[in-house]
Protein backbone atom coordinates (compact mmCIF):
# COMPACT_ATOMS: atom_id res chain seq x y z
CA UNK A 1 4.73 12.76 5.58
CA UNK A 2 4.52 9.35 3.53
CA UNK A 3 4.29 9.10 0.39
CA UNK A 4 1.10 6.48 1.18
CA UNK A 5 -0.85 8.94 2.76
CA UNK A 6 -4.17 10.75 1.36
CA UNK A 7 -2.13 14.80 2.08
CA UNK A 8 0.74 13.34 -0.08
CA UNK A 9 -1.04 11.91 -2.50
CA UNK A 10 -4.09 14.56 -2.95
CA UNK A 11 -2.54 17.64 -1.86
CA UNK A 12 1.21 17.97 -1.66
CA UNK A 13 2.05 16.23 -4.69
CA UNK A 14 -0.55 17.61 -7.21
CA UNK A 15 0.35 20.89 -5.77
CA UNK A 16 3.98 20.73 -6.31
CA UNK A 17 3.50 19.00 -10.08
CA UNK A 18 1.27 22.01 -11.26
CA UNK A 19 3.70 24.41 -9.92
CA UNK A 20 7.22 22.20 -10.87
CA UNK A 21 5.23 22.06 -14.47
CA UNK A 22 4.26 25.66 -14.81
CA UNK A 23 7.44 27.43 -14.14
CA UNK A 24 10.33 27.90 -16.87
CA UNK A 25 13.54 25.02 -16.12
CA UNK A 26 15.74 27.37 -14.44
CA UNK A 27 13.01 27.87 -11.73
CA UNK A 28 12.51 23.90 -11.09
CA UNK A 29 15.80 23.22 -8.89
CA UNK A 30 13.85 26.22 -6.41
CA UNK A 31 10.65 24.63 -6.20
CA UNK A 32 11.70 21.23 -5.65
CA UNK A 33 14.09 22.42 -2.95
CA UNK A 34 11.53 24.04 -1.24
CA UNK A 35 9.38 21.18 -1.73
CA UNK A 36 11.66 18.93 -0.31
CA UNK A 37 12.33 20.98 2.89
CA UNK A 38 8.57 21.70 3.36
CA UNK A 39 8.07 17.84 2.88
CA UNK A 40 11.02 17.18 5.39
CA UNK A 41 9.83 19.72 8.23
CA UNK A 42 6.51 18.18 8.00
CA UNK A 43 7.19 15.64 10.37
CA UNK A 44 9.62 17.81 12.29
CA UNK A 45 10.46 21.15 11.86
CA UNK A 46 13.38 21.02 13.99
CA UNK A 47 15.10 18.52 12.63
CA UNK A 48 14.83 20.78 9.01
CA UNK A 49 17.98 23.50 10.57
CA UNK A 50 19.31 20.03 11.28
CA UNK A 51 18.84 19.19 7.48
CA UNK A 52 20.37 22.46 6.49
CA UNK A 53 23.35 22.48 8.57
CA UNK A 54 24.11 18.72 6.84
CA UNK A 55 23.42 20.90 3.69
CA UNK A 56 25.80 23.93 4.34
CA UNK A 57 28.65 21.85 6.12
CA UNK A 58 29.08 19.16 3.70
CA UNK A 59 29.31 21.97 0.47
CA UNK A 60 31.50 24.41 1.88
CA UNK A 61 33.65 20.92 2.67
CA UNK A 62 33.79 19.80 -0.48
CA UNK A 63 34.93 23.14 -2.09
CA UNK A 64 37.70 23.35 0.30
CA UNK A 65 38.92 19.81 -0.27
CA UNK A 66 39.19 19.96 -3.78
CA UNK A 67 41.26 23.01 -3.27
CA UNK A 68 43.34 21.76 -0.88
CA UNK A 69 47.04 20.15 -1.53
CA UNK A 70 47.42 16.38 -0.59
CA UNK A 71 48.19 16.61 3.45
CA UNK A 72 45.09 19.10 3.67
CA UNK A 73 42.87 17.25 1.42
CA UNK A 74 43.52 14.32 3.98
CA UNK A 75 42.55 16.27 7.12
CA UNK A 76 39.75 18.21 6.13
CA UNK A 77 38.25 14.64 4.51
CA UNK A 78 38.69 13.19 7.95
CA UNK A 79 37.14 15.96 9.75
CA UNK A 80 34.21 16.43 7.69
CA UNK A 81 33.64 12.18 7.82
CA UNK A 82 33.98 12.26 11.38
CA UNK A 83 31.80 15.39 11.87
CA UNK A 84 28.95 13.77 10.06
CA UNK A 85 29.37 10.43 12.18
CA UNK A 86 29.40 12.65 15.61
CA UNK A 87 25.95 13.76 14.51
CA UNK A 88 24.82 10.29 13.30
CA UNK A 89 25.96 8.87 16.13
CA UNK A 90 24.41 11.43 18.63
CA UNK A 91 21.20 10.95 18.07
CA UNK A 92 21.12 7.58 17.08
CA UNK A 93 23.84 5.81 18.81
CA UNK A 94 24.26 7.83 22.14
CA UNK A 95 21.80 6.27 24.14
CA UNK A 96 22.62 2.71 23.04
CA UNK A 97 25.85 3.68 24.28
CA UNK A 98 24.91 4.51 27.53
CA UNK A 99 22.73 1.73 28.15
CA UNK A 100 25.74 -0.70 27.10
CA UNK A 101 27.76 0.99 30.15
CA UNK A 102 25.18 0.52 32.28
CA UNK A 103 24.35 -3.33 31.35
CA UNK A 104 28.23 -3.57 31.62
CA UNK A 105 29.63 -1.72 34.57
CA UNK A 106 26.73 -1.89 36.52
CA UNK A 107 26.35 2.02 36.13
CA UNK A 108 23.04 4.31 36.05
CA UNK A 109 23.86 6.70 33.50
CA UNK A 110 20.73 8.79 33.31
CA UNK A 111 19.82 10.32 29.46
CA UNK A 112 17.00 11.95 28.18
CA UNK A 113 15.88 10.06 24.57
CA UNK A 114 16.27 12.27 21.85
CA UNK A 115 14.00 11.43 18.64
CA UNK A 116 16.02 10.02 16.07
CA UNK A 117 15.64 12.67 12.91
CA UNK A 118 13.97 10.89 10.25
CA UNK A 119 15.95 9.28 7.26
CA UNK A 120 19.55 10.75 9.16
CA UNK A 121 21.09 7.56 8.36
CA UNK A 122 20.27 7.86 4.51
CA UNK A 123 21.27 11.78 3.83
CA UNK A 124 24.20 11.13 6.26
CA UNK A 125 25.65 8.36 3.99
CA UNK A 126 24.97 10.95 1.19
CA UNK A 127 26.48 13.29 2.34
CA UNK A 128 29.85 11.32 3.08
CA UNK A 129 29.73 9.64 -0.11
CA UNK A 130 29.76 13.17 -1.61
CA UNK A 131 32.83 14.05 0.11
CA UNK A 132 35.08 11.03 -0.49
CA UNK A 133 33.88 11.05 -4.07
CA UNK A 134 35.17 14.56 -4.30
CA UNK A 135 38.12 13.87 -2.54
CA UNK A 136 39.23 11.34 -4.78
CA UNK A 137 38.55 12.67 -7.48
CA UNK A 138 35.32 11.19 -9.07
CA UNK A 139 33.26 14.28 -9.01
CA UNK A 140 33.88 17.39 -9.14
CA UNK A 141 32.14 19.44 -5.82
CA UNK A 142 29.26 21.76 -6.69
CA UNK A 143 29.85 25.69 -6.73
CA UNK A 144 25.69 26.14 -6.01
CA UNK A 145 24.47 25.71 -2.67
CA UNK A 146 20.89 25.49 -3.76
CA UNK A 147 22.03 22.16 -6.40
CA UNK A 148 23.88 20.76 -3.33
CA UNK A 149 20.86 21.20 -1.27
CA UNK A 150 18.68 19.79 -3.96
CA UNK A 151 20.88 16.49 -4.15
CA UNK A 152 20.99 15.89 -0.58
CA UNK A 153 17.20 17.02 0.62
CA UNK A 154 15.37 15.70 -2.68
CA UNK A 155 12.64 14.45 -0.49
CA UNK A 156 11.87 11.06 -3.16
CA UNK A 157 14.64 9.33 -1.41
CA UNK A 158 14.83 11.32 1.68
CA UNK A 159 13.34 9.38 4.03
CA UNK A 160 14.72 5.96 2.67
CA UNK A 161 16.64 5.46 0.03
CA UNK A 162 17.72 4.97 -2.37
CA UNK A 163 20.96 6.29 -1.08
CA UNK A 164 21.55 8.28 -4.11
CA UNK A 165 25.30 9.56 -5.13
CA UNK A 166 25.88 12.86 -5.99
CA UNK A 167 28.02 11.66 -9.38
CA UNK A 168 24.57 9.54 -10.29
CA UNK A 169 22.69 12.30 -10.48
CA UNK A 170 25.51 15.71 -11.15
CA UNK A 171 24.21 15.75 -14.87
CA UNK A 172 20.57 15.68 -13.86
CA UNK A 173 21.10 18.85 -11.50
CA UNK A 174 21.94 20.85 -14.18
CA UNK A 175 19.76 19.37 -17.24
CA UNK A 176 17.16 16.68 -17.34
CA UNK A 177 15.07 15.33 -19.27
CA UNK A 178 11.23 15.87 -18.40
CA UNK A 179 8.92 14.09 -21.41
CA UNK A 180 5.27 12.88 -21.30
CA UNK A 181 6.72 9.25 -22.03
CA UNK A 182 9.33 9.54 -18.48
CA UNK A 183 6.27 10.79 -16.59
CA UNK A 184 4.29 8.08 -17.77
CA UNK A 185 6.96 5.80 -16.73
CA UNK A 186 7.68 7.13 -13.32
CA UNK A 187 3.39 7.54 -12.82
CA UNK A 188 3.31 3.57 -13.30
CA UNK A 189 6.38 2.95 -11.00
CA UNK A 190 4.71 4.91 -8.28
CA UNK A 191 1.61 2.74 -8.53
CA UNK A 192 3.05 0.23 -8.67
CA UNK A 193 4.99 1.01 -5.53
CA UNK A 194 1.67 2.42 -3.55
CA UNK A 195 0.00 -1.02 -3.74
CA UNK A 196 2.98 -3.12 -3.10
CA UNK A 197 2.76 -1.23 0.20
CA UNK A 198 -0.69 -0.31 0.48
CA UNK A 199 -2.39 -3.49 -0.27
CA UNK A 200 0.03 -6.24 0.19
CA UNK A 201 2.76 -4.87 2.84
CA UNK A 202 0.47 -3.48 5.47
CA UNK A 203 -2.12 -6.60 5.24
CA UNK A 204 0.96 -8.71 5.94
CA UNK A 205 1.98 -6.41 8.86
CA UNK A 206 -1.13 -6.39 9.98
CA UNK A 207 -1.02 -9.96 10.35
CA UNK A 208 2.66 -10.20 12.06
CA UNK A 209 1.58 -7.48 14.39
CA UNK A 210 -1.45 -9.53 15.78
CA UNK A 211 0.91 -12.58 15.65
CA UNK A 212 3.01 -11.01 18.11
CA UNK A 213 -0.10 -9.67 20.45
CA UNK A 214 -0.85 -13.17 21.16
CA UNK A 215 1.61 -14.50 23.47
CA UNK A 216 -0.86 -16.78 25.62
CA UNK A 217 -2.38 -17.89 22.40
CA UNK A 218 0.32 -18.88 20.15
CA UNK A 219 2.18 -21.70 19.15
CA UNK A 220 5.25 -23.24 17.59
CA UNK A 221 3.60 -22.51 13.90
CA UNK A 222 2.14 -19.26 14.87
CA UNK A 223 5.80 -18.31 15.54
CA UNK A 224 6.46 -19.87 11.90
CA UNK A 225 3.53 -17.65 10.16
CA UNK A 226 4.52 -14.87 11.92
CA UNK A 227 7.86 -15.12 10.25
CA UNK A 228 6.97 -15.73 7.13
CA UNK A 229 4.66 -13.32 6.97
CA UNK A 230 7.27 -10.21 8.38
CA UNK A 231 9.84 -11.59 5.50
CA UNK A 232 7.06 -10.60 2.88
CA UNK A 233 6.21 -7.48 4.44
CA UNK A 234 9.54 -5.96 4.40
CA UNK A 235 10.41 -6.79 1.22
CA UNK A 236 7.08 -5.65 -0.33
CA UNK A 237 7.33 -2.51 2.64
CA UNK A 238 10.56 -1.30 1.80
CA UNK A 239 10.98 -2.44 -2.37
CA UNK A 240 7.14 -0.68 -2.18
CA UNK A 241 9.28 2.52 -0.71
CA UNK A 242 11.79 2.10 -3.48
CA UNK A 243 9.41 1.87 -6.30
CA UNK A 244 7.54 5.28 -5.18
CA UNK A 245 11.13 7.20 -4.97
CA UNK A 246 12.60 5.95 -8.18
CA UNK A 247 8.78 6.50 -9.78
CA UNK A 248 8.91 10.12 -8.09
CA UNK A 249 12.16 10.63 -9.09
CA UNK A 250 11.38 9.49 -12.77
CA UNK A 251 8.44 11.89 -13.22
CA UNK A 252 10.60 14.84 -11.93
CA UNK A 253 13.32 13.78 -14.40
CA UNK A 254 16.18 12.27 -12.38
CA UNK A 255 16.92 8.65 -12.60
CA UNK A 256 17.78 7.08 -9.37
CA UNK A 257 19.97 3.25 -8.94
CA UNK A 258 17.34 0.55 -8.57
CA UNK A 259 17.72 -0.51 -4.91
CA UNK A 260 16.01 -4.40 -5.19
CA UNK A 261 16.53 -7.20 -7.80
CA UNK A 262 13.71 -9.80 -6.49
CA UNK A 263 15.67 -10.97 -3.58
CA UNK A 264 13.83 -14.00 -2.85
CA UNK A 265 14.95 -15.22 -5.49
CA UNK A 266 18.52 -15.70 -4.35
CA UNK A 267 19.98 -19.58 -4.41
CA UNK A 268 22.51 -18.28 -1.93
CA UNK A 269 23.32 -15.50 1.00
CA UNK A 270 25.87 -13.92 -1.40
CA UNK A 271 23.50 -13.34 -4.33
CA UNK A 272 20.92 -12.22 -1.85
CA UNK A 273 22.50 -9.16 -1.08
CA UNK A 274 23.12 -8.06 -4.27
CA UNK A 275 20.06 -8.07 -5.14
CA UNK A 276 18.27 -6.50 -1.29
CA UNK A 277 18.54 -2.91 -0.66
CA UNK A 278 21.34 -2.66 -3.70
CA UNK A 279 22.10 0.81 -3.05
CA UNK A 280 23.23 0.27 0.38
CA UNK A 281 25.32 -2.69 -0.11
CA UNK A 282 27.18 -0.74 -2.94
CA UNK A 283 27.92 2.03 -0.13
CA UNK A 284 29.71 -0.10 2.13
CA UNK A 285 30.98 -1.98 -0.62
CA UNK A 286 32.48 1.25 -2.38
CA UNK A 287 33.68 3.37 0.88
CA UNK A 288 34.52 0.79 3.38
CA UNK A 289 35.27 -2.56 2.32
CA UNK A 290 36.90 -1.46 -0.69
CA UNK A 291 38.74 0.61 1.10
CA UNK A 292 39.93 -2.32 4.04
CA UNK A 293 41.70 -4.09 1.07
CA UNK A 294 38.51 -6.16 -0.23
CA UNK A 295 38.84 -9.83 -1.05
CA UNK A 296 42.65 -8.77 -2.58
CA UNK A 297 43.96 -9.58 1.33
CA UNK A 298 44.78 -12.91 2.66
CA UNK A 299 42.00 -14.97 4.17
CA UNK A 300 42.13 -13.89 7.33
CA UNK A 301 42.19 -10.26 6.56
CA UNK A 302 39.20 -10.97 4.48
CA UNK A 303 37.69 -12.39 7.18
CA UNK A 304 37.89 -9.65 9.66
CA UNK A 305 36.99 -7.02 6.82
CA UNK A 306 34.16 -8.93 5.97
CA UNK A 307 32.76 -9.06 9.90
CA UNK A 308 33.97 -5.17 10.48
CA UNK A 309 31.28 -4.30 7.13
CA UNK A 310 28.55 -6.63 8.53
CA UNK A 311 28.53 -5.59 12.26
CA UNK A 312 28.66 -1.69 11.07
CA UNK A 313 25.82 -2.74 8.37
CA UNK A 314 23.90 -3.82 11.59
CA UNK A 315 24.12 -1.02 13.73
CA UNK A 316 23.66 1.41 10.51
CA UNK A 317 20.00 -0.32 10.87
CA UNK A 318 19.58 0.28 14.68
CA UNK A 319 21.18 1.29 17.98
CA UNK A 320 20.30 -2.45 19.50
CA UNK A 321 22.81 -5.40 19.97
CA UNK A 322 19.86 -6.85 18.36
CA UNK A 323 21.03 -5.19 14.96
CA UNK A 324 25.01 -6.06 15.77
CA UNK A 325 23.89 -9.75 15.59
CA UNK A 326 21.78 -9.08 12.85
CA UNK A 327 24.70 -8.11 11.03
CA UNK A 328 27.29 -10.17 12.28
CA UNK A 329 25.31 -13.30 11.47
CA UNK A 330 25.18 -12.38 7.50
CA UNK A 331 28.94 -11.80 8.00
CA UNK A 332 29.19 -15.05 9.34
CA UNK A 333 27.05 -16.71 6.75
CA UNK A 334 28.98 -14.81 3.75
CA UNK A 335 32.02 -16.18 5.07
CA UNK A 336 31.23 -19.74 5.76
CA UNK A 337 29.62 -19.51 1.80
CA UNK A 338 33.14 -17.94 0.34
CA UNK A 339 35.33 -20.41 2.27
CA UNK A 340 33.57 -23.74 3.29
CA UNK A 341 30.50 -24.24 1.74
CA UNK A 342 30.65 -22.41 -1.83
CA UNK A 343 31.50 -25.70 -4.10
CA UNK A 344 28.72 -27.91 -2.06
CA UNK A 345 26.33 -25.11 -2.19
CA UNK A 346 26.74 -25.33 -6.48
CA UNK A 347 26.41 -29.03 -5.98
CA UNK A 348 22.88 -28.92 -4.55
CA UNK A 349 19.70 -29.05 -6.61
CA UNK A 350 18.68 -25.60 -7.45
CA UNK A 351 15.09 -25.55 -5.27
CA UNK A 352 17.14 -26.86 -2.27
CA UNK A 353 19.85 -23.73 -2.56
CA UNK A 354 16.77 -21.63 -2.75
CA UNK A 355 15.08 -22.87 0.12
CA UNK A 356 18.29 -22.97 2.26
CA UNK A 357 19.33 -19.07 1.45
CA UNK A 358 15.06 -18.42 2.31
CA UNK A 359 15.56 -19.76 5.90
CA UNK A 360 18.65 -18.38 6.45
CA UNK A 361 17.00 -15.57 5.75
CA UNK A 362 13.87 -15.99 7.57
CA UNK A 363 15.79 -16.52 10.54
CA UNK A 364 17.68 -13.12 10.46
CA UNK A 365 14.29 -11.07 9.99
CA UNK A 366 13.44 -12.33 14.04
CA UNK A 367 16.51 -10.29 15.08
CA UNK A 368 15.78 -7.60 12.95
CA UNK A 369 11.92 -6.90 13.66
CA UNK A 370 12.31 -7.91 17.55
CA UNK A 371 12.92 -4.86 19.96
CA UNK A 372 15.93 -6.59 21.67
CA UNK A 373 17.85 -9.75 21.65
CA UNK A 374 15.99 -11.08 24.34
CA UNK A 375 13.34 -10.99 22.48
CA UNK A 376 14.91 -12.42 19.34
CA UNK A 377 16.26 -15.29 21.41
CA UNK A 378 12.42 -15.87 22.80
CA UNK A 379 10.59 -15.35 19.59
CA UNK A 380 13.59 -18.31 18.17
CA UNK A 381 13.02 -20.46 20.98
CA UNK A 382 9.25 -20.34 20.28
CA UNK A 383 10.09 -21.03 16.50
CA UNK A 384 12.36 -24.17 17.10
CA UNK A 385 10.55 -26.24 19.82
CA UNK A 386 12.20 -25.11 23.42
CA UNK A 387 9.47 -23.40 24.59
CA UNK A 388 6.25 -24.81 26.24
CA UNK A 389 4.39 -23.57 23.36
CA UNK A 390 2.07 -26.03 21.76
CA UNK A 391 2.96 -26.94 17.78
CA UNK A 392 -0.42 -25.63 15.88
CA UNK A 393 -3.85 -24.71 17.48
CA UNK A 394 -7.03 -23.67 16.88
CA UNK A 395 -5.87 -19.92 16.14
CA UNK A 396 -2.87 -20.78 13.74
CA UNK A 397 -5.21 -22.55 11.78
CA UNK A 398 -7.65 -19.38 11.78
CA UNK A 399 -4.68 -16.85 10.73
CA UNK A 400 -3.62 -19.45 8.25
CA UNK A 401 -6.66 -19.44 6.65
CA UNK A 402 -7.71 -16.09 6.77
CA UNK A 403 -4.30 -14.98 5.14
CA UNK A 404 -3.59 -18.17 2.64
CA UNK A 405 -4.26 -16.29 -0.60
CA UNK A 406 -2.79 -12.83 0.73
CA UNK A 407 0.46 -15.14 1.50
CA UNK A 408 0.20 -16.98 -1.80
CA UNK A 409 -0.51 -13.69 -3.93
CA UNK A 410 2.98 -12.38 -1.95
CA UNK A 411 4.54 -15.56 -2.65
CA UNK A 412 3.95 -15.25 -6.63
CA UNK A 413 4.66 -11.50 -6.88
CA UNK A 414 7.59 -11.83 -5.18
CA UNK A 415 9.28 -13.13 -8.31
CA UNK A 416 9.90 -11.72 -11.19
CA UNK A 417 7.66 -13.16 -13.93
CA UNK A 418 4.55 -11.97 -12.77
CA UNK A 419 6.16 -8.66 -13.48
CA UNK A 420 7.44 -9.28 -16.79
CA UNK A 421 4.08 -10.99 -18.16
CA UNK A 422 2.59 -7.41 -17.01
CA UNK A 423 5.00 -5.26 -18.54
CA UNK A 424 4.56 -7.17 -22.01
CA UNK A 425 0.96 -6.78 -21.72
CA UNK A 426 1.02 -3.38 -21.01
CA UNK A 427 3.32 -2.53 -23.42
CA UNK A 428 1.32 -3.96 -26.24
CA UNK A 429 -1.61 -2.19 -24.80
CA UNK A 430 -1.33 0.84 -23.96
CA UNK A 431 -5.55 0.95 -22.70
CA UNK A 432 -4.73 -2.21 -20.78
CA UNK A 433 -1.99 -0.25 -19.16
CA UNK A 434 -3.72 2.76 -18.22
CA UNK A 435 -7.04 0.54 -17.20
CA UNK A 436 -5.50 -1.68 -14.86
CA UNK A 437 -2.79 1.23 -13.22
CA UNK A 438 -6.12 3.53 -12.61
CA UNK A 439 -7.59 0.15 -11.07
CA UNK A 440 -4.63 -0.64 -9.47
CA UNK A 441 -4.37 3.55 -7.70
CA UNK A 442 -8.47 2.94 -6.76
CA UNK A 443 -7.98 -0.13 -5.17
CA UNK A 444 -5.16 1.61 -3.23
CA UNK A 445 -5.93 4.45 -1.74
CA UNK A 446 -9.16 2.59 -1.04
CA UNK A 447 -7.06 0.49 1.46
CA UNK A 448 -6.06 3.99 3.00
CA UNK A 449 -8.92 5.28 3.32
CA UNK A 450 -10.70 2.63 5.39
CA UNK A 451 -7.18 1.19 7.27
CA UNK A 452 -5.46 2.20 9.90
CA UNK A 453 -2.58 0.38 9.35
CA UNK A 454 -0.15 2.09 7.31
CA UNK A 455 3.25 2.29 8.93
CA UNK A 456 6.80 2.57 6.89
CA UNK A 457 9.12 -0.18 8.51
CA UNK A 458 12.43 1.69 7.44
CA UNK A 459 11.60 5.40 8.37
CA UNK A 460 12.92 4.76 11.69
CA UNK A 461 16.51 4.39 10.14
């Protein structure tokens, strides 16, 4: 079920706020578990016992660590971590596996393709981040099953992020607040979110998808468009995504970590990812490099810790050595910043760092939206001249102009003043506000109703 779909918005969710509304506090944890598992088994009602297991496991885990001495703590921490990778990793990394063997050894492993269970990567991490936190000693574990559940299930960041801890949110389980003002708040965030999806994400999707249905009619600045228009997509796809959770999460009165910072804003690779898809960063910052020692090691060490957290960071976005590159290439790039480049970087005029950290950037999203290296190295070869691909033609100059002022409108929302000039407004008037959000929803789910398009680029992690 998305969350930018006419059920969700006209049937589930009005549903589930008239009964979440009516019934006294100590009722709410029930219906919004329920709601979540419903909203979960939607799109597969299998994968829901999957869902529960995570649910059951990972609390009966955490009670027995904390009550365990040291040398028990230890074991049952490993097991439980490596239990919940065996399951990542079997339906999302098992078939990758094989295929590697095969490409290598010349085998013919056969496999039948399992579908990967939505959002597994993001209530997996959860559920891990859970257990270490308990195990050393930043939360304590929950007695109640059904506030466990709640935590790792709560279906606004189910499917992708934020990746939510448990110690974020412990308080919340228990008491929260729930005013007119917060669900006015959250109401606007979702809006906001639906049409930064809606009306700006899938039009640019639209666009890349055609861009890459037109092999025999494409060209070395077709390639370009086609790239520029993916890196506003995803951002305005997946920060879209965010925006609806944290909104939905707002109005039901937890408060979830903001997960984007205007990335494209960034002057360098480093600052980039702190500000793109926050919450994950933090989670391999927190539980694995952290853990390998950090930037406290020597150099080298640094430097392997730093490629071990980038190449995982890859495949945690896809089974594909498409992904591995993906992340190994921000690795690389973080590196050469920290210890070659960071003093000349600070040097440069401040448009120039911007527009280096954008193509660096640019150039990543080809591995990342292409369905295999081989494609990657293709679609780059078209980009950079070694292709027989002409520079421009007639139909570059067609999508250019058809999609100028969606780019441009991307371009200038994008950053974060647009924003701010819209929040003061709004907040000195509070009709403007309402006016241009109930504008802003019609608009919207006008685009749903009469598109087709309307796909959710990071369900499929």
């Amino acid at each position: 079920m998305l969350f930018s779909s006419i059920f969700f918005l006209f049937t589930f969710l009005p549903i589930l706020l008239i009964v979440y509304f009516a019934v006294p506090f100590k009722y709410k944890n029930y219906v919004l578990l329920a709601a979540s598992l419903f909203f979960y088994a939607w799109g597969e009602p299998i994968y829901v016992f999957l869902m529960i297991f995570s649910i059951a496991f990972n609390w009966a885990m955490a009670l027995d660590i904390e009550k365990e001495r040291k040398f028990g703590k230890n074991t049952t921490l490993i097991f439980t971590v490596v239990i919940n990778l065996l399951i990542l990793s079997f339906f999302k990394y098992y078939g990758f596996a094989l295929d590697s063997v095969n490409a290598l050894f010349g085998t013919n492993i056969s496999y039948t393709a399992l579908p990967l269970p939505i959002g597994i990567s993001f209530y997996t991490f959860q559920a891990m981040s859970y257990i270490i936190d308990v195990y050393r000693g930043d939360t304590d574990a929950q007695r109640s099953p059904l506030k466990f559940g709640l935590y790792l299930s709560l279906f606004p960041q189910l499917i992708a992020g934020p990746i939510v801890k448990y110690k974020d949110i412990a308080t919340e389980l228990d008491k929260r607040e729930i005013s007119p003002e917060l669900i006015g708040k959250g109401s606007a965030r979702f809006i906001i979110g639906l049409a930064k999806k809606v009306i700006i994400a899938n039009n640019l999707g639209a666009l890349h998808t055609e861009i890459l249905s037109q092999n025999s009619n494409s060209s070395v600045l077709t390639s370009w468009l086609g790239v520029a228009a993916y890196t506003l997509q995803i951002y305005f796809d997946f920060s879209g995504y965010s925006d609806m959770a944290i909104g939905l999460g707002k109005v039901f009165g937890f408060n979830f970590m903001e997960n984007f910072n205007y990335p494209y804003i960034s002057k360098s690779v480093t600052e980039f990812w702190r500000r793109w898809h926050i919450s994950l960063s933090t989670w391999f910052r927190d539980y694995l490099y952290f853990p390998l020692g950090g930037n406290r090691v020597a150099p080298r060490r640094h430097i392997i810790n730093l490629l071990i957290v980038w190449m995982l960071t890859g495949l945690w976005h896809g089974a594909s050595w498409n992904f591995v590159v993906w992340g190994l290439y921000y690795g690389i790039f973080l590196i050469l910043e920290k210890y070659f480049f960071a003093e000349r970087i600070e040097k440069l005029p401040s448009i120039l760092q911007h527009l280096i950290t954008i193509f660096i950037v640019s150039i990543a999203w080809v591995f990342f939206f292409s369905n295999n290296l081989t494609e990657a190295i293709h679609y780059l070869g078209d980009m950079f001249m070694l292709s027989k691909l002409p520079f421009a033609n007639m139909h570059f100059l067609y999508l250019l102009k058809s999609n100028l002022v969606l780019m441009i409108i991307a371009i200038v929302l994008s950053h974060p003043k647009p924003y701010k000039m819209y929040t003061l407004i709004s907040k000195s008037s509070t009709a403007f506000s309402i006016a241009s959000l109930l504008i802003i929803f019609i608009i919207s789910v006008s685009y749903l109703v009469f598109s087709t398009y309307n796909p959710f680029l990071y369900f499929r992690f």
